[in-house]
N, C-alpha and C. Protein backbone atom coordinates (compact mmCIF):
# COMPACT_ATOMS: atom_id res chain seq x y z
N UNK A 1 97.39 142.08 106.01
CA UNK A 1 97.88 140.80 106.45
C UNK A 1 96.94 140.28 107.53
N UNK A 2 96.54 138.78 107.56
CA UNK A 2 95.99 138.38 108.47
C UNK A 2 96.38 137.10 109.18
N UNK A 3 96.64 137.13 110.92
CA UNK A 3 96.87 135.97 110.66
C UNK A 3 95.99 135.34 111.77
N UNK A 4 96.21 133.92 111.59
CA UNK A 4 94.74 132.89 112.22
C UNK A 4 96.18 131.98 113.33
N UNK A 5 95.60 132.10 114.55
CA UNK A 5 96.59 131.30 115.26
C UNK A 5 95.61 130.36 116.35
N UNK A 6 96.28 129.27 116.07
CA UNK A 6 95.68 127.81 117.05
C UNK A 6 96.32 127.58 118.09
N UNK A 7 95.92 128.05 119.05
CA UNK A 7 96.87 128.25 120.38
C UNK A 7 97.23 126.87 121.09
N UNK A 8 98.24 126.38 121.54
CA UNK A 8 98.49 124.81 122.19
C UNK A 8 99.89 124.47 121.72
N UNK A 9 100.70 123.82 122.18
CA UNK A 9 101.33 123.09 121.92
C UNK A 9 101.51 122.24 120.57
N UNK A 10 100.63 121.97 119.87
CA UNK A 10 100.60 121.17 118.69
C UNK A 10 99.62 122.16 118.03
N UNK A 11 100.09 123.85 118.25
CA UNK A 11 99.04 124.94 117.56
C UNK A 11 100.32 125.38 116.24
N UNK A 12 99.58 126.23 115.40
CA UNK A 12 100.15 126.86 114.34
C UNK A 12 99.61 128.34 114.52
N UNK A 13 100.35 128.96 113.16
CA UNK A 13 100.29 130.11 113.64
C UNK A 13 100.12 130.72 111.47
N UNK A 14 98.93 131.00 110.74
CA UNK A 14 98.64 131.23 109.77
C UNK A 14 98.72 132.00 109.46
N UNK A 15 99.77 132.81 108.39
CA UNK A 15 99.33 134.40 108.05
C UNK A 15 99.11 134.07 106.13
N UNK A 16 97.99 135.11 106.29
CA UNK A 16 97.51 135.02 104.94
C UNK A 16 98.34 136.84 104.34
N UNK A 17 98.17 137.05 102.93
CA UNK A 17 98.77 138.28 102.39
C UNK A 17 98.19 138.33 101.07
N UNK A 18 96.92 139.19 101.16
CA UNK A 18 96.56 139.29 100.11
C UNK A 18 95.50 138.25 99.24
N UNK A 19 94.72 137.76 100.57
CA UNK A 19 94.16 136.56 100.47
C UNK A 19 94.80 135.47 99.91
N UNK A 20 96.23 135.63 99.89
CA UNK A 20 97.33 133.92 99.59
C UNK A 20 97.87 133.59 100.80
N UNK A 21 97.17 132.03 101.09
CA UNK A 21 98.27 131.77 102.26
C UNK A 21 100.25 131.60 101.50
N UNK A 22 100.39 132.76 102.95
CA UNK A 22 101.86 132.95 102.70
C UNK A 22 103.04 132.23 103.63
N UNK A 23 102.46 131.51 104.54
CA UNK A 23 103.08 130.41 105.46
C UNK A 23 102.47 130.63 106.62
N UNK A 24 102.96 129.26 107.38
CA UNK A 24 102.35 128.78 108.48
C UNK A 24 103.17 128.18 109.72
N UNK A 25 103.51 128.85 110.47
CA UNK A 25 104.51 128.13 111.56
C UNK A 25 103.96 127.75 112.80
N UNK A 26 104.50 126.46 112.85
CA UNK A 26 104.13 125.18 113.67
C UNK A 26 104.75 125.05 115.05
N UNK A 27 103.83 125.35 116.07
CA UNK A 27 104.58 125.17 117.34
C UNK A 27 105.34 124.31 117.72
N UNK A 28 105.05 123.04 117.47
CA UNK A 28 105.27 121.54 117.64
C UNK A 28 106.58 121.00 118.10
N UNK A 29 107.05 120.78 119.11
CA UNK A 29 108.16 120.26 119.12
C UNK A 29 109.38 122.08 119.27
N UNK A 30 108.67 122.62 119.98
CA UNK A 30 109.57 124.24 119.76
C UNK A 30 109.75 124.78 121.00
N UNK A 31 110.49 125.50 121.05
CA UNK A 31 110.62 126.39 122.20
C UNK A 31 109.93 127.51 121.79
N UNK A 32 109.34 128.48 122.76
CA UNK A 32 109.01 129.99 122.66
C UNK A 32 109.87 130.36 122.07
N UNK A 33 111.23 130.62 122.40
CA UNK A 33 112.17 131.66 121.08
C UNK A 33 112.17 130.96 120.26
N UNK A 34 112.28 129.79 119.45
CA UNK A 34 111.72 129.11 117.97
C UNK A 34 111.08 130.03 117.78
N UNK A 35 110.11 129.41 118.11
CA UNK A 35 108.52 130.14 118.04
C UNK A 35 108.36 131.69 117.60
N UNK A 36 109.36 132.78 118.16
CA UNK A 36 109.22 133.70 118.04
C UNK A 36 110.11 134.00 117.34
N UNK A 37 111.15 133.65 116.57
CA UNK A 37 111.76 133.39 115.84
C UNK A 37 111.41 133.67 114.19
N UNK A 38 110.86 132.15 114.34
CA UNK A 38 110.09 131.85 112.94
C UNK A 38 109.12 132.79 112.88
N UNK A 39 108.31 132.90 114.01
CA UNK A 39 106.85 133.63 113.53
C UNK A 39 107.50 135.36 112.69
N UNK A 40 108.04 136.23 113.26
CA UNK A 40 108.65 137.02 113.54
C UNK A 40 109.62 137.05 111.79
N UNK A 41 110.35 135.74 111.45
CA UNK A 41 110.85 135.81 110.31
C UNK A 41 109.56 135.88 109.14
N UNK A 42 108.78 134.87 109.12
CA UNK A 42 107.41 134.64 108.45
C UNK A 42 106.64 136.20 108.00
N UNK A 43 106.53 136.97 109.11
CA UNK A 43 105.69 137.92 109.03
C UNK A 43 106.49 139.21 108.51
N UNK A 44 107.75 139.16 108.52
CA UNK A 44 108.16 140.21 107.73
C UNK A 44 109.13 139.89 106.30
N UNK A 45 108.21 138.69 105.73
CA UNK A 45 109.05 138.22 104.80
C UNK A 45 107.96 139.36 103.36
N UNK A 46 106.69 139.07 103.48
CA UNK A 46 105.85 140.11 102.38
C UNK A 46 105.72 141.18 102.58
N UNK A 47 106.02 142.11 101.56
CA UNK A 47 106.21 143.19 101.57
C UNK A 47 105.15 144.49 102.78
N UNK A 48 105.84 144.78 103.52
CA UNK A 48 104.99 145.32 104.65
C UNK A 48 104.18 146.19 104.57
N UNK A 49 102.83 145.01 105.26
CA UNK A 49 101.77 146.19 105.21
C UNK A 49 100.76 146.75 106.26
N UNK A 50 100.17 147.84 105.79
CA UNK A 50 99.84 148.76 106.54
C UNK A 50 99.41 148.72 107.85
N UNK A 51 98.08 147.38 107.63
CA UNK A 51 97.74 146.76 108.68
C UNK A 51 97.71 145.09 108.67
N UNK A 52 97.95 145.03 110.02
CA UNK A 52 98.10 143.49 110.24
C UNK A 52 97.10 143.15 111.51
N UNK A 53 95.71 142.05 111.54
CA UNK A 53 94.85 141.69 111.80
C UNK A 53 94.97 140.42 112.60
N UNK A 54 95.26 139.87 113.72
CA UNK A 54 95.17 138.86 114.43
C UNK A 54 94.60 138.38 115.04
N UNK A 55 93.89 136.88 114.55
CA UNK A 55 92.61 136.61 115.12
C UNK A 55 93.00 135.37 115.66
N UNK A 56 92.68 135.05 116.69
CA UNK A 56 93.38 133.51 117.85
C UNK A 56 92.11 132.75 118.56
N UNK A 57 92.42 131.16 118.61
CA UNK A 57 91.16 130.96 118.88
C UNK A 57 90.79 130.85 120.31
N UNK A 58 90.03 131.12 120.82
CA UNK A 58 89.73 131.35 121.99
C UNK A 58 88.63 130.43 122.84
N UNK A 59 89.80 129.62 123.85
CA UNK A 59 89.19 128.66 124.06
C UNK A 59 89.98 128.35 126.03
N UNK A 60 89.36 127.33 126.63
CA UNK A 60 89.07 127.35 127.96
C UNK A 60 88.79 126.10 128.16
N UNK A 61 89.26 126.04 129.61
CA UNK A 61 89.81 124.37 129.89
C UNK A 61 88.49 123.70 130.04
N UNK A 62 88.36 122.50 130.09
CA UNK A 62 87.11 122.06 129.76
C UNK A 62 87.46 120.60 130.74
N UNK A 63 86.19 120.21 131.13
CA UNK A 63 86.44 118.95 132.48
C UNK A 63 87.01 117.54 131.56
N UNK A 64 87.31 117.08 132.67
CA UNK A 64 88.14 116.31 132.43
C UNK A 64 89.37 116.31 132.43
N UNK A 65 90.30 117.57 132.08
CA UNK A 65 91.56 117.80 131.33
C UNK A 65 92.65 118.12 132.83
N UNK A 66 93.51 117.14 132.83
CA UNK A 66 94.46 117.03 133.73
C UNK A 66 94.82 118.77 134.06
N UNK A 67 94.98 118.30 135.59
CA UNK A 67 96.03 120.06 135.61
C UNK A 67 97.45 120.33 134.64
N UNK A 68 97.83 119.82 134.77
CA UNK A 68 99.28 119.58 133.84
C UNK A 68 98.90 119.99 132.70
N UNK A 69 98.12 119.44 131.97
CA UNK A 69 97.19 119.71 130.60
C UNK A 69 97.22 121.07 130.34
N UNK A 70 96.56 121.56 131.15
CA UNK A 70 95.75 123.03 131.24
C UNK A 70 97.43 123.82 131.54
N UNK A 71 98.08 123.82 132.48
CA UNK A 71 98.73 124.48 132.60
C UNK A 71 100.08 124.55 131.11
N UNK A 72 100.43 123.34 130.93
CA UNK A 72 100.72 123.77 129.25
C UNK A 72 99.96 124.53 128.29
N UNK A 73 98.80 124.36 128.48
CA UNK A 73 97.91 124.94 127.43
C UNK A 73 97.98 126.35 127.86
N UNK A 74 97.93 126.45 128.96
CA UNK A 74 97.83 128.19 129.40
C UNK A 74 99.13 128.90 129.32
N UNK A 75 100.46 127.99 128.95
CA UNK A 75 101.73 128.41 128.52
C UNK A 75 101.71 129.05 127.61
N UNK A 76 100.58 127.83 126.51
CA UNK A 76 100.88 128.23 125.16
C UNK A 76 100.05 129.78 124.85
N UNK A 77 98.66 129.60 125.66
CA UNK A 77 98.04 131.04 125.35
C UNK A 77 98.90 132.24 125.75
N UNK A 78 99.68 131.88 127.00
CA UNK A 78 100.87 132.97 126.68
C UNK A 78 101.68 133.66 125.87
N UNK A 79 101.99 132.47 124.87
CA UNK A 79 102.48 132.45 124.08
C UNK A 79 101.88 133.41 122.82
N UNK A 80 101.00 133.46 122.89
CA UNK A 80 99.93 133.83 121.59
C UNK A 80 100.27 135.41 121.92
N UNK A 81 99.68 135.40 123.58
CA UNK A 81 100.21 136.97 124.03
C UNK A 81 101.26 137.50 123.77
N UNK A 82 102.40 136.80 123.65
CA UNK A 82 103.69 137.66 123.84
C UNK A 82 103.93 138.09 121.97
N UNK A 83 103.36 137.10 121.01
CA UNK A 83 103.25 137.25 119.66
C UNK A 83 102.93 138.72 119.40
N UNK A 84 101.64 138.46 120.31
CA UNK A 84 100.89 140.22 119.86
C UNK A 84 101.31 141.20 120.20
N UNK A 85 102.00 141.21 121.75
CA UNK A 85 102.19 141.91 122.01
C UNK A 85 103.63 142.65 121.48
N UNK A 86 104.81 141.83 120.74
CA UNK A 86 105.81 141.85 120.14
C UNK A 86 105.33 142.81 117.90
N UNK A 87 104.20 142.21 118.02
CA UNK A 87 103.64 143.42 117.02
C UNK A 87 102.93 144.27 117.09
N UNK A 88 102.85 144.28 118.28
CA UNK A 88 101.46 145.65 118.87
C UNK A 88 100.37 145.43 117.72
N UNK A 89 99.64 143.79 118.04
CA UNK A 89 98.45 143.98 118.07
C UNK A 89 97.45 143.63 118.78
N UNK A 90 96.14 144.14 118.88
CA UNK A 90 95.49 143.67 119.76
C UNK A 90 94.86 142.17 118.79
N UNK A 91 94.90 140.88 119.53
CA UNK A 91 94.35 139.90 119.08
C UNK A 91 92.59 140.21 119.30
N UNK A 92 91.79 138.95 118.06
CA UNK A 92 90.49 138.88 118.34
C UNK A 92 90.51 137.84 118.43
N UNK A 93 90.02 137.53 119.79
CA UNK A 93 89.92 136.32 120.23
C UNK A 93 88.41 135.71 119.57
N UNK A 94 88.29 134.64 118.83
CA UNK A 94 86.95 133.67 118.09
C UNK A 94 87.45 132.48 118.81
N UNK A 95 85.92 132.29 119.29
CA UNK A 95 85.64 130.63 120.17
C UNK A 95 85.66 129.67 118.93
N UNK A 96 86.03 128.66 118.65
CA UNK A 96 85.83 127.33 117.73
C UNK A 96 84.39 127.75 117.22
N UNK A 97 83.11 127.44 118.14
CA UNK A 97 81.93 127.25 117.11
C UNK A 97 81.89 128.49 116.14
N UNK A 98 82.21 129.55 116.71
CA UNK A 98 81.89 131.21 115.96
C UNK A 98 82.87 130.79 114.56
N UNK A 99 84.05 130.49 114.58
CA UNK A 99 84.37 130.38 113.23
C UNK A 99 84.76 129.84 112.64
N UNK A 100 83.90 128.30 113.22
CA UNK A 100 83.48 127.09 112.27
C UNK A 100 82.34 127.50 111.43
N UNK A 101 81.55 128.73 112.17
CA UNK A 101 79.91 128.31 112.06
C UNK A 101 80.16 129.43 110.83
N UNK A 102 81.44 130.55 110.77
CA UNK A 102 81.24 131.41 109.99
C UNK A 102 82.20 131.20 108.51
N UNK A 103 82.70 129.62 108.72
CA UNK A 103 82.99 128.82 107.64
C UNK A 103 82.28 127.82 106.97
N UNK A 104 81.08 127.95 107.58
CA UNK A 104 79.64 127.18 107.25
C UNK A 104 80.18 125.31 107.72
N UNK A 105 80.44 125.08 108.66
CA UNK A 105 80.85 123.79 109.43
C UNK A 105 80.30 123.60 110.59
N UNK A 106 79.42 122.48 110.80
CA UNK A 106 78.71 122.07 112.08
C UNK A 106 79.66 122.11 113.15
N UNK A 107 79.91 122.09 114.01
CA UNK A 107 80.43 122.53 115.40
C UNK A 107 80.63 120.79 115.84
N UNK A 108 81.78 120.58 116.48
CA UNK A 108 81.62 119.55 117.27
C UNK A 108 81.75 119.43 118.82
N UNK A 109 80.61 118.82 119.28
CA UNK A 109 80.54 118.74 121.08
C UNK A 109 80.70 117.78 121.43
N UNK A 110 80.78 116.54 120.68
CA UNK A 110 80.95 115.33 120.70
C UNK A 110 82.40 114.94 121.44
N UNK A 111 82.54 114.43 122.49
CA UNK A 111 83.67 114.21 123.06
C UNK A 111 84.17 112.77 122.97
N UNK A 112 83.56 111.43 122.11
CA UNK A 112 83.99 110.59 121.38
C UNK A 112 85.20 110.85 120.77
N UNK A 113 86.56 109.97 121.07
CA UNK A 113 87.46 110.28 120.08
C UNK A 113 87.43 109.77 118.50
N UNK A 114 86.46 108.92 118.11
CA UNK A 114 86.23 108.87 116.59
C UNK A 114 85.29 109.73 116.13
N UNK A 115 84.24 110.91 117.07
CA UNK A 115 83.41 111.72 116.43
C UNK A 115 84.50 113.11 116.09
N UNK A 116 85.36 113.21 117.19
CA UNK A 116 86.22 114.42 117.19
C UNK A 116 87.50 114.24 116.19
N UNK A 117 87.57 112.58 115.57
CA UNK A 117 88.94 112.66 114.82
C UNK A 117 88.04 113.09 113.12
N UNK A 118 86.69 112.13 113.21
CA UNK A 118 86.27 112.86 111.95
C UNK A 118 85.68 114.34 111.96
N UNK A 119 85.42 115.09 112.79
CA UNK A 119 85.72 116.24 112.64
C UNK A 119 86.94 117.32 112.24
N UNK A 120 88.05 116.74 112.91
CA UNK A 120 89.46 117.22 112.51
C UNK A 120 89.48 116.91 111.15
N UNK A 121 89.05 115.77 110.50
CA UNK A 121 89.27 115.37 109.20
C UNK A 121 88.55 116.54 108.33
N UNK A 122 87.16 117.07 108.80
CA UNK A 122 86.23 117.78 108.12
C UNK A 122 87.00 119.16 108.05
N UNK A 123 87.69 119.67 109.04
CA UNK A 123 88.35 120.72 109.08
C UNK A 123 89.60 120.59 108.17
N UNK A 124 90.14 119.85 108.14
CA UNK A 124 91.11 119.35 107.03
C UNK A 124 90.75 119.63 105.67
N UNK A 125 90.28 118.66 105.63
CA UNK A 125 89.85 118.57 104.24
C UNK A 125 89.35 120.02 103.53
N UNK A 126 88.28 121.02 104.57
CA UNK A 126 88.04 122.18 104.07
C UNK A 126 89.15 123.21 103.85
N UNK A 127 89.98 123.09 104.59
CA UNK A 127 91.94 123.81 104.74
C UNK A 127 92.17 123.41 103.59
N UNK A 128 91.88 122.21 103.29
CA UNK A 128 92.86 121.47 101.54
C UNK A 128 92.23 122.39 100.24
N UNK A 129 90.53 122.05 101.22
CA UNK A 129 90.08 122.86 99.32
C UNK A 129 90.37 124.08 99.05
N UNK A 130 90.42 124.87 100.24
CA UNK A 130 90.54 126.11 100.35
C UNK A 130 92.01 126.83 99.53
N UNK A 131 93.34 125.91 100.11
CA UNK A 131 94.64 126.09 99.40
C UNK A 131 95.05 124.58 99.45
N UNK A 132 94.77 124.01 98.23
CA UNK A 132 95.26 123.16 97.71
C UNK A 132 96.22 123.29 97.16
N UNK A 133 97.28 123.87 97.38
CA UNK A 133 98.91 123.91 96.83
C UNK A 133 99.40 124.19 97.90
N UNK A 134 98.80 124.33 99.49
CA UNK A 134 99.64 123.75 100.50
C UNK A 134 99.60 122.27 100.81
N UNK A 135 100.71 121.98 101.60
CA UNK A 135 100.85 120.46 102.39
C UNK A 135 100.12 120.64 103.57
N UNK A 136 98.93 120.43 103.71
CA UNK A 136 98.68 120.55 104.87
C UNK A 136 98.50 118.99 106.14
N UNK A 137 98.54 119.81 107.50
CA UNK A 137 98.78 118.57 108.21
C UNK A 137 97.51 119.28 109.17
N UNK A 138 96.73 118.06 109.87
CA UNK A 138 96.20 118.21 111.17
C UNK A 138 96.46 119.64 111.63
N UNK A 139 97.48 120.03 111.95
CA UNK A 139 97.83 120.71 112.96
C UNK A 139 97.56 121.70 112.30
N UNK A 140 98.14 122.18 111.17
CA UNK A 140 98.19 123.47 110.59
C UNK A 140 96.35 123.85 110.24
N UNK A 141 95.57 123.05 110.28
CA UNK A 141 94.19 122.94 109.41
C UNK A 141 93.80 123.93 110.03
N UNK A 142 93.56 124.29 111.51
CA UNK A 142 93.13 125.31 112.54
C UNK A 142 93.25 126.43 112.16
N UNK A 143 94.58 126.70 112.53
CA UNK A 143 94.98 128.45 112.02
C UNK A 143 95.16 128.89 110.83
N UNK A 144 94.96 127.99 109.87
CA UNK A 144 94.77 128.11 108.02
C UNK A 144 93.01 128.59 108.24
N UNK A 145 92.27 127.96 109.09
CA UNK A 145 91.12 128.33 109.00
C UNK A 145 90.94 129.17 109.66
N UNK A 146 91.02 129.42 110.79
CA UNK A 146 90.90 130.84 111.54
C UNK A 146 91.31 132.16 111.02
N UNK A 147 92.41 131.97 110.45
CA UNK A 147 92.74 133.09 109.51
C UNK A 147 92.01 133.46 108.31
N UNK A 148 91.70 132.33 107.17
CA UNK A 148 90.57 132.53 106.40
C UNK A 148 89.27 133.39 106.98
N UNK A 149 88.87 132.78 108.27
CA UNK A 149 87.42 133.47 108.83
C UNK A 149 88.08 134.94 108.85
N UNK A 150 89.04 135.21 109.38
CA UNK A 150 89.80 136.21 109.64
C UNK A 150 89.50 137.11 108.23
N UNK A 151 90.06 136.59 107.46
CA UNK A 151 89.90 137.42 105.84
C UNK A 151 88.50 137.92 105.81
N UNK A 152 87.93 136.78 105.92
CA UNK A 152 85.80 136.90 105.53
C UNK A 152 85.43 138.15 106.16
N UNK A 153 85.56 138.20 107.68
CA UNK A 153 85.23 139.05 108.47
C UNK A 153 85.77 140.55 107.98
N UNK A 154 87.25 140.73 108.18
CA UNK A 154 87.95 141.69 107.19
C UNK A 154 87.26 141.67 106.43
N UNK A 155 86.86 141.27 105.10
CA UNK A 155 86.16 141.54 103.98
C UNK A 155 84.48 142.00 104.11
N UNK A 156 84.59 141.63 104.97
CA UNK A 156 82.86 141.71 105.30
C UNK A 156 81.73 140.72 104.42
N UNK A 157 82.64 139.42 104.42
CA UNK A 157 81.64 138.33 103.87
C UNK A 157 81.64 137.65 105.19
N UNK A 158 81.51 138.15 106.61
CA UNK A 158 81.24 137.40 107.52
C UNK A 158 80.99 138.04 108.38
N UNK A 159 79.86 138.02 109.36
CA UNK A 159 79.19 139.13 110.12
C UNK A 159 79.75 138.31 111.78
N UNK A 160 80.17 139.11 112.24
CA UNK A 160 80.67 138.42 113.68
C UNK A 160 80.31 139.86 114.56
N UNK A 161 79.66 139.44 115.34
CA UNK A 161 78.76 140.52 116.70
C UNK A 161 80.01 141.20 117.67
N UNK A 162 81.15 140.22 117.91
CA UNK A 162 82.27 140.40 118.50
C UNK A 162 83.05 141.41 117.93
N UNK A 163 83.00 141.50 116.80
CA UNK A 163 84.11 142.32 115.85
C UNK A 163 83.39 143.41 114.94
N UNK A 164 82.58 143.69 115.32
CA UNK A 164 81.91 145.11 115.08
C UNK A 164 82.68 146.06 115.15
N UNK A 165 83.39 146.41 116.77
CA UNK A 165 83.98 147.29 116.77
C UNK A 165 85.82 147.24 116.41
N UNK A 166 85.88 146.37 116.25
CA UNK A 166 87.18 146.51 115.26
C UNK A 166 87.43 147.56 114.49
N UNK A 167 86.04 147.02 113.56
CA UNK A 167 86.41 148.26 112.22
C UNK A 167 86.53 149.30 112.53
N UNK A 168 86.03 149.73 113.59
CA UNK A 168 86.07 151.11 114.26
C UNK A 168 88.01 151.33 114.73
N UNK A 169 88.58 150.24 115.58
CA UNK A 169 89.52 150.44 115.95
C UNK A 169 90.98 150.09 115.14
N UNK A 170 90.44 149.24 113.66
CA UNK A 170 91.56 149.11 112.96
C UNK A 170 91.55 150.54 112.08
N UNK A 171 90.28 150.97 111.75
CA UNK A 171 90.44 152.15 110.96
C UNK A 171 91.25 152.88 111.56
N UNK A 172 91.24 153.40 112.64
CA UNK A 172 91.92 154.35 113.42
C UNK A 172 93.29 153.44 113.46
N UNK A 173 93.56 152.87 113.95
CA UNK A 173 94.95 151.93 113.28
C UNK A 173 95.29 152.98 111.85
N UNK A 174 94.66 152.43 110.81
CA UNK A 174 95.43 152.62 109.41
C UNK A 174 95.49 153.85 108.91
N UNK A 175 94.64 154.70 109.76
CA UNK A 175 94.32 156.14 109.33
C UNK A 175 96.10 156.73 110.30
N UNK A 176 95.71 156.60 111.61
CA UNK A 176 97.15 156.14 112.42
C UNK A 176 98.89 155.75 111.69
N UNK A 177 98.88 154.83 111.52
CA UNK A 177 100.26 154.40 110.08
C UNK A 177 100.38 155.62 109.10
N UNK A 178 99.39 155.44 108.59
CA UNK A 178 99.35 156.16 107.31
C UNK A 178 100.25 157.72 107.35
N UNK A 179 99.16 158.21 108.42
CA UNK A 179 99.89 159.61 109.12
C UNK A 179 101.27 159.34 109.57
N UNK A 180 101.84 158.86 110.17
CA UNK A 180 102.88 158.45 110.77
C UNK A 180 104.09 158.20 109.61
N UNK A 181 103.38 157.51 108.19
CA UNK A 181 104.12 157.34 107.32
C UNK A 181 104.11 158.79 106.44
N UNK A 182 103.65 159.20 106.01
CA UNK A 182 103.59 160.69 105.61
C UNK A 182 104.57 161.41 106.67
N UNK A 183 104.34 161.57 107.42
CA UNK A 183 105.22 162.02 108.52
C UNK A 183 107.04 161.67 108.20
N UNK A 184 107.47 160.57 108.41
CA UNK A 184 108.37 159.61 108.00
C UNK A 184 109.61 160.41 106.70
N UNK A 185 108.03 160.19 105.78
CA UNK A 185 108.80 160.71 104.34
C UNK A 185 108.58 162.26 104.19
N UNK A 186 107.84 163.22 104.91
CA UNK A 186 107.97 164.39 104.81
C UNK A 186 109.89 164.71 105.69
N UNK A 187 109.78 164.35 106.83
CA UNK A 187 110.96 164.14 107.91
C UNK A 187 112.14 163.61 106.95
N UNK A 188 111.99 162.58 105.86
CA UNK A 188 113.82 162.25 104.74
C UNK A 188 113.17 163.42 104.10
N UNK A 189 112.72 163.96 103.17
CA UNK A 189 112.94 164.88 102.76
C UNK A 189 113.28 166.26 103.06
């Protein structure tokens, strides 16, 4: 299982299963227990597996942006924390350009609000082609994509310098379960 989460207030939260997106829950308009709620219902709706991979995007206040701003926003990265920490996982935090750039999408620095709305559009639109039998909205486009990069990387159709040692620490993860589950069913029998 993987999931891709867009941290903010108007963030989502993507889990893929089996390379199918399997839903997507929307901060928007929520409280934290919503929030943890839904996410929490979402993630143990497919059949449970071994390992579960959480990749969040990782990002930092930037000038201009009211205090008020920032301090919601740093609610919401809380928020992301208490997710992981409620499934014991460790998140991988990816900056925007790293996995735009490892969805083959130019990066935007452009702080124009018509260069940054057709960018959102570009991110869109690639969310649509990607699962075109979701509804997708703005909001959800983020963590539908972050999670995808999420898969790539998992799969190893995407080389990220940051997440090298993952593989090292999810193996030990699944090697970890695995034992634990053997364990389990030796213990009913």
């Amino acid at each position: 299982m993987i999931i891709g989460i867009d941290p903010g207030v108007s963030g989502a939260a993507a889990i893929l299963h089996g390379g199918e997106l399997i839903n997507v829950v929307r901060f928007i308009r929520k409280t934290p227990k919503e929030i943890y709620a839904e996410f929490h219902r979402a993630v143990r709706e497919p059949t449970i597996s071994l390992s579960m991979h959480l990749f969040a995007e990782d990002v930092h206040s930037s000038r201009g942006t009211s205090s008020q701003s920032m301090f919601t926003f740093g609610r919401s990265l809380g928020w992301v924390d208490m997710l992981c920490a409620s499934l014991n996982v460790d998140p991988v935090m990816v900056q925007p350009v790293r996995w735009q750039r490892g969805l083959g999408i130019a990066s935007s620095k452009q702080s124009f609000t018509n260069k940054k709305k057709g960018h959102k559009r570009k991110l869109r639109d690639l969310a649509e082609k990607l699962y075109p039998d979701w509804k997708m909205t703005n909001d959800q486009a983020d963590a539908i994509l972050i999670a995808e990069y999420g898969r790539r990387v998992m799969a190893g159709e995407v080389s990220d310098s940051n997440v090298q040692s993952l593989y090292e620490r999810f193996s030990e993860s699944v090697v970890r379960d695995v034992k634990i589950t053997r364990r389990l069913k030796i213990e009913e029998n």
